[in-house]
Protein backbone atom coordinates (compact mmCIF):
# COMPACT_ATOMS: atom_id res chain seq x y z
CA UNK A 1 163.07 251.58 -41.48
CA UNK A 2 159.27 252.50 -40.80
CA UNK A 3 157.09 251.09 -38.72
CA UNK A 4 156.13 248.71 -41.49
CA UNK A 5 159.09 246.56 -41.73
CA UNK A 6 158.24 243.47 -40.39
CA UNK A 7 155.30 243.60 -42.96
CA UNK A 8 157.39 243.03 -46.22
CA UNK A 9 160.85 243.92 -47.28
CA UNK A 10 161.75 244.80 -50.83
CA UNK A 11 164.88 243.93 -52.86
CA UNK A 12 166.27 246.21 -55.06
CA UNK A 13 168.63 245.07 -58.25
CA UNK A 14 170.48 247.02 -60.94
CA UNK A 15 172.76 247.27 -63.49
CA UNK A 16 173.30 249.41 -66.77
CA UNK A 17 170.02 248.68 -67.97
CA UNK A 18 167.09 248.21 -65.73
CA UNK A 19 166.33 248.54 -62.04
CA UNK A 20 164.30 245.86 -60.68
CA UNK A 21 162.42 245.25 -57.65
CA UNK A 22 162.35 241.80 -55.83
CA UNK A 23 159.31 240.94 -52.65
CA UNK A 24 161.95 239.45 -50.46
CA UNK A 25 159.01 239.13 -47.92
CA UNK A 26 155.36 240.02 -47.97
CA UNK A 27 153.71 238.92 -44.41
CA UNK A 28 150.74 240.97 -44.40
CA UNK A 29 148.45 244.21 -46.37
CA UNK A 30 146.23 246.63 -45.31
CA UNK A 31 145.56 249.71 -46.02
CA UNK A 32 148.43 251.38 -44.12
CA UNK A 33 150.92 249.18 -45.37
CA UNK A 34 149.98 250.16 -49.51
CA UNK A 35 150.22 253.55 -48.43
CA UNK A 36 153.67 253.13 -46.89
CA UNK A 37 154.16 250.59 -49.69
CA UNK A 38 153.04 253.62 -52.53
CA UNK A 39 155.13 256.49 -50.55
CA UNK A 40 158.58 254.41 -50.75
CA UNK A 41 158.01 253.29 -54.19
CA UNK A 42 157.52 256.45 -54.94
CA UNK A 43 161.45 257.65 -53.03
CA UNK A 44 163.01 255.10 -54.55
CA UNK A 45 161.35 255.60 -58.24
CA UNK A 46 162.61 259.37 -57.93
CA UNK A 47 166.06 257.92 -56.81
CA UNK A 48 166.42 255.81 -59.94
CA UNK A 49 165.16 258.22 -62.38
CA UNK A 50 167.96 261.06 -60.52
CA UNK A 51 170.42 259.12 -61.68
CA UNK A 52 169.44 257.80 -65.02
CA UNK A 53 166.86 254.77 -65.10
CA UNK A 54 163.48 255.47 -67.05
CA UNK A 55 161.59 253.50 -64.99
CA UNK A 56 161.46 250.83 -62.34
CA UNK A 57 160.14 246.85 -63.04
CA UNK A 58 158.96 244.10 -60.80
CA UNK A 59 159.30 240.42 -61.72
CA UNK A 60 156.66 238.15 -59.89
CA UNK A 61 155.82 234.34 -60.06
CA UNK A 62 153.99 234.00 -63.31
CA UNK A 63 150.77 232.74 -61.24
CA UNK A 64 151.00 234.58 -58.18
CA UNK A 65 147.60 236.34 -58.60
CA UNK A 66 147.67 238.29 -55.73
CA UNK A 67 151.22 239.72 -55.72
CA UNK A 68 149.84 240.90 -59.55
CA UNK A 69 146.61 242.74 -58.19
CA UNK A 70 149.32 244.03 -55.48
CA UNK A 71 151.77 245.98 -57.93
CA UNK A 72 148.81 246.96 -60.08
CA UNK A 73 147.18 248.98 -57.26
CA UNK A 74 150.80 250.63 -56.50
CA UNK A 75 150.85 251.74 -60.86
CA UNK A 76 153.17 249.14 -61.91
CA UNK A 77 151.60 247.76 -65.80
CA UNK A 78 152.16 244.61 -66.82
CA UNK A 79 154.72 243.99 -69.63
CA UNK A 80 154.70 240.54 -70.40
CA UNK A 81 156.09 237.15 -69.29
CA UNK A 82 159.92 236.10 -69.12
CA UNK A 83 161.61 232.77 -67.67
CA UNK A 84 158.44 231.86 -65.49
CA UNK A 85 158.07 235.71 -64.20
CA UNK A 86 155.16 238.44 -64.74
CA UNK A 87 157.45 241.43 -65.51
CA UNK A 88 155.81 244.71 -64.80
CA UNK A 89 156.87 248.20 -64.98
CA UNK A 90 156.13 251.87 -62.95
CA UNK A 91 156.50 255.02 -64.47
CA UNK A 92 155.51 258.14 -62.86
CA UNK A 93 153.76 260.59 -65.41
């Protein structure tokens, strides 16, 4: 843990097909925290693809406006809508 995690906490799920990332908790963002935020998505995006996945996704509240402005700035892109979810996706290039 970094000095960060009372700030949010991130679920991760996975199967066969996708790796997905859950906000189990978001209490707080600054500027230090998206930079923490960017540098872990980033170890856990070369994780996934080390063993396999293309790619990571996020699923967020359909109208949770700032949680989507949120994943944006970190280089998620938004893929569409499923079962009441935004469903977004990172990629590093």
């Amino acid at each position: 843990m970094g000095r960060f995690e009372d700030a949010y906490e991130v679920d991760i799920e996975y199967n066969e097909d996708y790796a997905i990332l859950h906000f189990a908790h978001l209490d707080k963002i600054n500027k230090d925290i998206l930079m923490d935020m960017k540098a872990r998505l980033g170890d856990i995006y070369k994780f996934f693809t080390t063993i396999g996945y293309e790619c990571l996704h996020i699923a967020l509240h359909e109208h949770n406006v700032k949680l989507h402005r949120l994943v944006k700035r970190l280089g998620f892109t938004f893929m569409g809508n499923a079962d009441g979810l935004a469903v977004f996706q990172y990629r590093e290039n």
